[in-house]
N, C-alpha and C. Protein backbone atom coordinates (compact mmCIF):
# COMPACT_ATOMS: atom_id res chain seq x y z
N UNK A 1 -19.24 32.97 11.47
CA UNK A 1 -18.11 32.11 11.70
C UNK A 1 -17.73 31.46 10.37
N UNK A 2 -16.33 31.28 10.20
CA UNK A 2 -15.96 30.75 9.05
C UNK A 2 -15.73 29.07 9.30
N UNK A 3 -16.00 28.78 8.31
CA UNK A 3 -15.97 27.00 8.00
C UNK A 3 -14.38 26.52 7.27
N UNK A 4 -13.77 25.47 8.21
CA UNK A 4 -12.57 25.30 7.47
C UNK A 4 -13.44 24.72 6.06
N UNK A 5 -11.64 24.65 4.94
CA UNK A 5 -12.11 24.57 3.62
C UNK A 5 -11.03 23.28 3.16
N UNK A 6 -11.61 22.32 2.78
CA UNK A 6 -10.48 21.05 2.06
C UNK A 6 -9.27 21.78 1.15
N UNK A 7 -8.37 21.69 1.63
CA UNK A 7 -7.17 22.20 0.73
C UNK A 7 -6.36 20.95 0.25
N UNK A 8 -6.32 19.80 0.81
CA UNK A 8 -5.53 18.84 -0.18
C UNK A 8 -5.87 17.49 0.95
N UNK A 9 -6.17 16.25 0.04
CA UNK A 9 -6.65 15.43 0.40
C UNK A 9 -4.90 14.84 0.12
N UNK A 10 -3.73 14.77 1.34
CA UNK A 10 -2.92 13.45 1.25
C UNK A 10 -2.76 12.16 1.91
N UNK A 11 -1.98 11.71 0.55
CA UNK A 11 -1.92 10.08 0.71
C UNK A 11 -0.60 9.69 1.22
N UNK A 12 -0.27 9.07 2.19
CA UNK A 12 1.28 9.02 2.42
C UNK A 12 1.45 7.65 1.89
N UNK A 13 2.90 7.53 1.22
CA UNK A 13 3.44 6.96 0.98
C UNK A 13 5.23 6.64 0.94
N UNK A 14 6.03 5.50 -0.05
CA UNK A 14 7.51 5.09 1.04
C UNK A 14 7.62 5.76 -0.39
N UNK A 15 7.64 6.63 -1.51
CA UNK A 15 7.97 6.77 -2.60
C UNK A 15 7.44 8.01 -3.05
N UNK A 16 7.55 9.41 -2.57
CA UNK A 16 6.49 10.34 -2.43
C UNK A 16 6.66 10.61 -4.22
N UNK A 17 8.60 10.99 -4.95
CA UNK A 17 8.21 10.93 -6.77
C UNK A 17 7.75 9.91 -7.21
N UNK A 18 7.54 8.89 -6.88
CA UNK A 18 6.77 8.00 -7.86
C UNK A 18 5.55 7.72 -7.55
N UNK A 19 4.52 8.25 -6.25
CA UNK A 19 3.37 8.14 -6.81
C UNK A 19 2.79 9.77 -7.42
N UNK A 20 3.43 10.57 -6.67
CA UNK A 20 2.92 11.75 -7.27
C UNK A 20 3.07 11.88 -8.65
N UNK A 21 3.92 11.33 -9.45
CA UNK A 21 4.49 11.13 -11.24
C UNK A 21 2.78 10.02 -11.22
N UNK A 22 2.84 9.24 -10.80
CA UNK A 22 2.10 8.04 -11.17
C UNK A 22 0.46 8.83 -11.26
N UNK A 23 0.24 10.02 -10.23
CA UNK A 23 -0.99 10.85 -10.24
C UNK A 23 -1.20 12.07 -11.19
N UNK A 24 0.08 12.45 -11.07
CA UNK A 24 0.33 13.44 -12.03
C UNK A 24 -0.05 12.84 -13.27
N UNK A 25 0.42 11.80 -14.16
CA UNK A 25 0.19 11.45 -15.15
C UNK A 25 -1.07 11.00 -15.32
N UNK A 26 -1.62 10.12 -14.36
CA UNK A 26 -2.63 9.73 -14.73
C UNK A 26 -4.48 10.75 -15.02
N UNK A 27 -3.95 11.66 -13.89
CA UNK A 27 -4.83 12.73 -13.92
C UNK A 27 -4.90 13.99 -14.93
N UNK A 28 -3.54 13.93 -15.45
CA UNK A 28 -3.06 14.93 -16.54
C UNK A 28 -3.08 16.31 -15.64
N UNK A 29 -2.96 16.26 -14.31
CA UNK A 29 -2.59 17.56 -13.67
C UNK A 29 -0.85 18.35 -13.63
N UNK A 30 -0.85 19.25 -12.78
CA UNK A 30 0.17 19.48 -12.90
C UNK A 30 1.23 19.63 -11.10
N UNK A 31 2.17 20.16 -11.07
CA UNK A 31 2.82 20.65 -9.78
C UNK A 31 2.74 22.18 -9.84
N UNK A 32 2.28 22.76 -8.49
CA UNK A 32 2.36 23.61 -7.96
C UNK A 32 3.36 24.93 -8.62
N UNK A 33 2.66 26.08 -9.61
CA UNK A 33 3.54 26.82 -10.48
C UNK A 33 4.53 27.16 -9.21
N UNK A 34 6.56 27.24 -9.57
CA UNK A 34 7.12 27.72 -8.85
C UNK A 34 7.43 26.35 -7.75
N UNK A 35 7.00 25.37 -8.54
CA UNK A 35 7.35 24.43 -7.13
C UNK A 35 8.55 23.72 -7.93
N UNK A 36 9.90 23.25 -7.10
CA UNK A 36 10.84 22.55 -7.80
C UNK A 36 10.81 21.23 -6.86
N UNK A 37 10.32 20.15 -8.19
CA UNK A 37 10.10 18.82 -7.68
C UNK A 37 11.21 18.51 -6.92
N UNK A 38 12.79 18.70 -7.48
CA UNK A 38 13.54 18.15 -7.56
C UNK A 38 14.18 18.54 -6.08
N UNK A 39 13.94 19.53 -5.05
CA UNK A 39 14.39 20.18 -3.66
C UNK A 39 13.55 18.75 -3.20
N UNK A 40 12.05 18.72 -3.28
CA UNK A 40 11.11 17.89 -2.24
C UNK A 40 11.25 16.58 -2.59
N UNK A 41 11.57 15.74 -1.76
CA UNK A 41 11.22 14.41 -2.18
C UNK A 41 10.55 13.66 -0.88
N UNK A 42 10.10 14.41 -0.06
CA UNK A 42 9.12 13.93 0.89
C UNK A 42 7.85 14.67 1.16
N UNK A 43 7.56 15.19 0.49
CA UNK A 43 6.49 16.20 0.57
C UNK A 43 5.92 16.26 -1.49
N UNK A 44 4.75 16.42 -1.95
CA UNK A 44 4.54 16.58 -2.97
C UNK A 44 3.23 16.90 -3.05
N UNK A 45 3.01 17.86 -3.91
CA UNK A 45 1.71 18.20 -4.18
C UNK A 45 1.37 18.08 -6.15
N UNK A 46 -0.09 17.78 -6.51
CA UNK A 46 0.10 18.09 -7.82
C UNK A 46 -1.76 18.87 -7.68
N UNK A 47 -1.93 19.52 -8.91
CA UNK A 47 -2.73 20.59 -8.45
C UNK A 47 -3.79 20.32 -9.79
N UNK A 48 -5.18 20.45 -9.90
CA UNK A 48 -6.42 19.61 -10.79
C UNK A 48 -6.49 21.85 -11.42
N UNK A 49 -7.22 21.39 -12.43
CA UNK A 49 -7.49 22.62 -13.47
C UNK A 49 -8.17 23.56 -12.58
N UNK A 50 -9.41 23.14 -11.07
CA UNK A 50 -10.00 23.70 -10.83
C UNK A 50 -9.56 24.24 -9.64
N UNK A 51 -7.89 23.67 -9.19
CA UNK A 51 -6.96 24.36 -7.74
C UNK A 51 -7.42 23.20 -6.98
N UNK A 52 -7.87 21.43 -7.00
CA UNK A 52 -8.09 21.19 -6.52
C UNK A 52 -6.69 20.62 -5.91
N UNK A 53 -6.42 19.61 -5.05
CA UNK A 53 -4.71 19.44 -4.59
C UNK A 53 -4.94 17.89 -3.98
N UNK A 54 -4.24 17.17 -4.87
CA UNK A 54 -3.76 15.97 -3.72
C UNK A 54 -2.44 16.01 -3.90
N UNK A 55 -2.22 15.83 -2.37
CA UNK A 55 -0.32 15.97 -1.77
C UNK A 55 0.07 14.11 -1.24
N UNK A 56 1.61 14.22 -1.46
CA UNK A 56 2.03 12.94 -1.27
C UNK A 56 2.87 13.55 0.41
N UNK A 57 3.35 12.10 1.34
CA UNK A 57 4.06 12.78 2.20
C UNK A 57 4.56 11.22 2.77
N UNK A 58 6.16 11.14 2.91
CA UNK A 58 6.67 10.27 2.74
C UNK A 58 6.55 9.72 4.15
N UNK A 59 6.76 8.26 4.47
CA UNK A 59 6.45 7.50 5.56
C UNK A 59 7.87 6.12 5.60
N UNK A 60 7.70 5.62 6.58
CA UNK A 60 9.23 4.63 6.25
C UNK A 60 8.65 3.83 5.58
N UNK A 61 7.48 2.55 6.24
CA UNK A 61 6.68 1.80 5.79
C UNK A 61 5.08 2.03 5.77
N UNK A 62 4.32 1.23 4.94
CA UNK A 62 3.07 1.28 4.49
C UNK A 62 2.57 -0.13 3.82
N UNK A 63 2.07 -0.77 4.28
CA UNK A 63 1.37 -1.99 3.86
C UNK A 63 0.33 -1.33 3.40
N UNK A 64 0.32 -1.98 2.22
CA UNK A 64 -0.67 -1.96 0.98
C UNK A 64 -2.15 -2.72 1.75
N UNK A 65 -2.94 -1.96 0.95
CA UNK A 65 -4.29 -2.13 1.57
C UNK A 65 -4.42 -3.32 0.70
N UNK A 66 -5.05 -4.22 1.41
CA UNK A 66 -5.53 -5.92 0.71
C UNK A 66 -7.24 -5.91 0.31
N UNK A 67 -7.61 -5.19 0.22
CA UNK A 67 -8.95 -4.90 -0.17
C UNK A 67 -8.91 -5.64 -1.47
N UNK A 68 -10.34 -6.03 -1.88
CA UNK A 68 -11.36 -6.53 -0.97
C UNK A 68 -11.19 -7.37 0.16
N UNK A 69 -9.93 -7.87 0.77
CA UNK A 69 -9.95 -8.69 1.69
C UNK A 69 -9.57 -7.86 2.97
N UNK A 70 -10.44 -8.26 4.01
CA UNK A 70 -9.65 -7.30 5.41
C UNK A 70 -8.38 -7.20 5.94
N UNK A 71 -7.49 -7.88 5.92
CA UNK A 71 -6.44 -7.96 6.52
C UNK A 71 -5.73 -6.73 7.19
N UNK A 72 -5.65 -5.95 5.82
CA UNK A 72 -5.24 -4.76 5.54
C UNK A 72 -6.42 -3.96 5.19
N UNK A 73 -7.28 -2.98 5.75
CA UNK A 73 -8.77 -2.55 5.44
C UNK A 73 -7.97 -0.94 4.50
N UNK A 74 -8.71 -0.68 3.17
CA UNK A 74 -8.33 0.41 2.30
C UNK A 74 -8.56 1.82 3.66
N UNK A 75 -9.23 1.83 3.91
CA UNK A 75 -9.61 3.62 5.17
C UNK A 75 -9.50 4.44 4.13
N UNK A 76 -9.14 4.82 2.87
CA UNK A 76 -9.49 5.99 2.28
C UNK A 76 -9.72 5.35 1.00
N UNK A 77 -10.20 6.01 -0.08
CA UNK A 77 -9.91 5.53 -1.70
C UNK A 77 -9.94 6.88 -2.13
N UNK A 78 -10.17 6.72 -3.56
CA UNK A 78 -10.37 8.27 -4.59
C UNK A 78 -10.93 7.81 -5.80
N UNK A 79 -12.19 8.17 -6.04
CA UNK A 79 -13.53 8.14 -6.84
C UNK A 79 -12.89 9.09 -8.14
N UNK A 80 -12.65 8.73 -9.33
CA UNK A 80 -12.82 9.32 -10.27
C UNK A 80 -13.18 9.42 -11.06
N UNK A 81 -14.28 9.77 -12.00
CA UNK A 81 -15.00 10.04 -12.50
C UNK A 81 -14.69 10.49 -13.98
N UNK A 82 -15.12 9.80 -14.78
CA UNK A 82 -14.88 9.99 -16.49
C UNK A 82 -16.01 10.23 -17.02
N UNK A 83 -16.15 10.99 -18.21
CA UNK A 83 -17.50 11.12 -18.79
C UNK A 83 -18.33 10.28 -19.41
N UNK A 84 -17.12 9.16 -20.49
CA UNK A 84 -17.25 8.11 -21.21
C UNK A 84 -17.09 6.78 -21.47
N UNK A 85 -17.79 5.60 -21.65
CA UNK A 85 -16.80 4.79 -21.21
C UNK A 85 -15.88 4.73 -23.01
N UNK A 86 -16.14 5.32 -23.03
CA UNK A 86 -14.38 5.29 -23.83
C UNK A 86 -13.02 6.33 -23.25
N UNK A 87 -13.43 7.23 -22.42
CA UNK A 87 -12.90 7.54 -21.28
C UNK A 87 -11.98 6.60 -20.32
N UNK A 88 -13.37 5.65 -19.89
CA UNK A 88 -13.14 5.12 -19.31
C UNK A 88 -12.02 3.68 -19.72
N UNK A 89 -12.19 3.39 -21.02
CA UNK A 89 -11.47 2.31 -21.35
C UNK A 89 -9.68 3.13 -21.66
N UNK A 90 -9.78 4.58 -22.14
CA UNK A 90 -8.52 5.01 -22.23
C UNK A 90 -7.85 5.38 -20.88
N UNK A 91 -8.54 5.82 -19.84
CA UNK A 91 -7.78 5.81 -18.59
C UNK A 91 -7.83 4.04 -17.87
N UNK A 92 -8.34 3.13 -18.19
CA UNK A 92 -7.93 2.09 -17.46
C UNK A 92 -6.42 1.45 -18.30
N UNK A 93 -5.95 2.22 -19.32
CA UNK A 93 -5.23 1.66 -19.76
C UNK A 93 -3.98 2.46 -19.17
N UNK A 94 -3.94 3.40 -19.62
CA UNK A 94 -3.15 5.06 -18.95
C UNK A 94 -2.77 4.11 -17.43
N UNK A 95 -4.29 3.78 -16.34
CA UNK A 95 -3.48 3.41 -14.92
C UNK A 95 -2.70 2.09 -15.47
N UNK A 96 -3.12 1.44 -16.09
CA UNK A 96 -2.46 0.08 -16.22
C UNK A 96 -1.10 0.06 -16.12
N UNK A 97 -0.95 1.10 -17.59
CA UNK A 97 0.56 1.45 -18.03
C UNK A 97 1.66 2.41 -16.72
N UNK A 98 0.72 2.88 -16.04
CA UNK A 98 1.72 3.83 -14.98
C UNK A 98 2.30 2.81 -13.75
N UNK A 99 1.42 1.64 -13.82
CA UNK A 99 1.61 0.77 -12.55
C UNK A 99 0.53 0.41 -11.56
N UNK A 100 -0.58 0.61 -12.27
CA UNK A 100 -1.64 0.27 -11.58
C UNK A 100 -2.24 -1.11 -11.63
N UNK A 101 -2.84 -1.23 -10.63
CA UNK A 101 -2.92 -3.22 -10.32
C UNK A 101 -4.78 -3.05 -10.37
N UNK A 102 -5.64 -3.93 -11.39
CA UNK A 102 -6.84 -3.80 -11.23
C UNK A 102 -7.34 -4.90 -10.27
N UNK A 103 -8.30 -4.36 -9.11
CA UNK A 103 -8.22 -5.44 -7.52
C UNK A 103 -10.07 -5.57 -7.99
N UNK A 104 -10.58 -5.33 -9.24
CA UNK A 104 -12.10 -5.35 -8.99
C UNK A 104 -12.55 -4.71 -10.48
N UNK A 105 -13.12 -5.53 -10.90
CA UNK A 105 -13.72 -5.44 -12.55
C UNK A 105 -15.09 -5.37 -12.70
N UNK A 106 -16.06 -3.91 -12.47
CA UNK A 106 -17.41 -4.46 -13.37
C UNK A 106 -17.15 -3.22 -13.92
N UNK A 107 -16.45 -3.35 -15.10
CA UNK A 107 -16.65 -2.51 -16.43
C UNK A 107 -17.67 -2.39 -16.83
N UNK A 108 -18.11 -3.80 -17.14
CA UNK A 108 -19.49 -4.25 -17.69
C UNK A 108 -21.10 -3.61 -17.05
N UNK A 109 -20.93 -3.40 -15.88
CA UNK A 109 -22.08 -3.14 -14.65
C UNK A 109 -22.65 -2.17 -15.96
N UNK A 110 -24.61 -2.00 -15.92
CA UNK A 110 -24.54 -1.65 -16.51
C UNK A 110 -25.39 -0.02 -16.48
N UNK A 111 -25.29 -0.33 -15.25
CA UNK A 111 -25.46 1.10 -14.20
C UNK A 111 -24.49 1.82 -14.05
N UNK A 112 -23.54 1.17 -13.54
CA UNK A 112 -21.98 2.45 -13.14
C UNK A 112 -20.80 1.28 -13.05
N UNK A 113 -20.53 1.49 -14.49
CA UNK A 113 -19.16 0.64 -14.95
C UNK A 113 -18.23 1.20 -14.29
N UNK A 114 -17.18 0.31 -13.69
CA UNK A 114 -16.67 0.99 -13.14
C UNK A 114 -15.22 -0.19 -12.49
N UNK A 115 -13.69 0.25 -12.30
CA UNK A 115 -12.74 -0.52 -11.98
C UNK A 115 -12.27 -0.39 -10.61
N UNK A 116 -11.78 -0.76 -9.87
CA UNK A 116 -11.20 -0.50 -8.98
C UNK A 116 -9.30 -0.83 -8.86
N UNK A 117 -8.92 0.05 -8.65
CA UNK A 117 -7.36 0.03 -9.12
C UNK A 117 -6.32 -0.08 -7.13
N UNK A 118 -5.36 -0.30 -7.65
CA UNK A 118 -4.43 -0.21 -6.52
C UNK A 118 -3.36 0.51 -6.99
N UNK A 119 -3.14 1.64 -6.90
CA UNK A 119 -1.97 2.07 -6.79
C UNK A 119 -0.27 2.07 -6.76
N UNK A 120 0.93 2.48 -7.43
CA UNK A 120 1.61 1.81 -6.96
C UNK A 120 2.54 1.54 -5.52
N UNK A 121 1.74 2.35 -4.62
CA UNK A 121 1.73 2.24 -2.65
C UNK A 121 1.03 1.19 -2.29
N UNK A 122 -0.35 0.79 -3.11
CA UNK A 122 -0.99 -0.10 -2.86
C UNK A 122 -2.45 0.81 -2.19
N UNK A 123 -2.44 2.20 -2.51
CA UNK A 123 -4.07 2.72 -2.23
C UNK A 123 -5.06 2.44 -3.23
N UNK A 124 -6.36 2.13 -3.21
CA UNK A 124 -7.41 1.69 -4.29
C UNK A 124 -7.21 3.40 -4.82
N UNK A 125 -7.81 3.12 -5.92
CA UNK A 125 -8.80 3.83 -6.25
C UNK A 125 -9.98 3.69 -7.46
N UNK A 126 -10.97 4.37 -7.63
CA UNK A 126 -12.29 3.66 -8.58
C UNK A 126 -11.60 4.81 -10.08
N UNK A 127 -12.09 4.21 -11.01
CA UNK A 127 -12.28 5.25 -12.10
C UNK A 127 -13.90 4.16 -12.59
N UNK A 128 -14.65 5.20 -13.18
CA UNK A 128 -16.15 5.15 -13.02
C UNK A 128 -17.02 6.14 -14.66
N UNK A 129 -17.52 5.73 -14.36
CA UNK A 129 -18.68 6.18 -15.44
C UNK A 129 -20.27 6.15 -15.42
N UNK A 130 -20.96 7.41 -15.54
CA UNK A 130 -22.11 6.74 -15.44
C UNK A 130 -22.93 6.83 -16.57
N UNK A 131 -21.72 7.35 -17.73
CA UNK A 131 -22.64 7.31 -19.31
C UNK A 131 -22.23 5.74 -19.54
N UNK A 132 -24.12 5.13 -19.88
CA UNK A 132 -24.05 3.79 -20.09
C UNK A 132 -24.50 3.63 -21.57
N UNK A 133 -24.87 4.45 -21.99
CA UNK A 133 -25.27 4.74 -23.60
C UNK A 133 -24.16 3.88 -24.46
């Protein structure tokens, strides 16, 4: 028997080009060879070196997750992983600059430095390190 297989982890949002630009850039991936951004604007995919896929898919509204506070509970995030923390200090700047909101700071930790970001939908996500050298 065959096992389904993760083909794209999406995030919906009220702005499907501007967070997929906002992922696209920040991840340095690309769109789907043969895909024309400019037909979809409720549907979006951008695609990682290794075919991995996160897709956007448009919604009317979306309240931003208030994490750390419950109000609004996050239900998903996205863990990403840098080699360095000089990595890590050039992509916290990269999200900064795209529109990213930092909701949680232990850079410093000295186990697994690491930020927690909000998106500009308002989804977290971590960028992380576990070279502490």
């Amino acid at each position: 028997m065959g096992y389904p297989r993760l083909r794209s982890i999406v995030l919906d949002t009220t702005d499907v080009p501007e967070l997929a630009e906002f992922y696209r850039r920040l991840l340095g991936w690309s769109y789907p060879e043969g895909f024309d951004i400019e037909e979809f604007t409720d549907w979006r995919a951008i695609v990682g070196p290794s075919g991995e896929r996160l897709a956007f898919q448009q919604v009317d509204e979306l309240p931003p997750t208030t994490w750390p506070t419950i109000e609004v509970p996050q239900q998903v995030h996205l863990d990403l992983a840098v080699e360095s923390r000089a990595d890590l200090e050039e992509s916290h700047q990269r999200a900064l600059g795209l529109g990213a909101v930092v909701r949680l700071d232990r850079s410093d930790d000295a186990e697994e430095p690491l930020r927690v970001y909000a998106d500009p939908a308002g989804h977290t996500f971590c960028l992380f390190t576990h070279d502490v050298g």
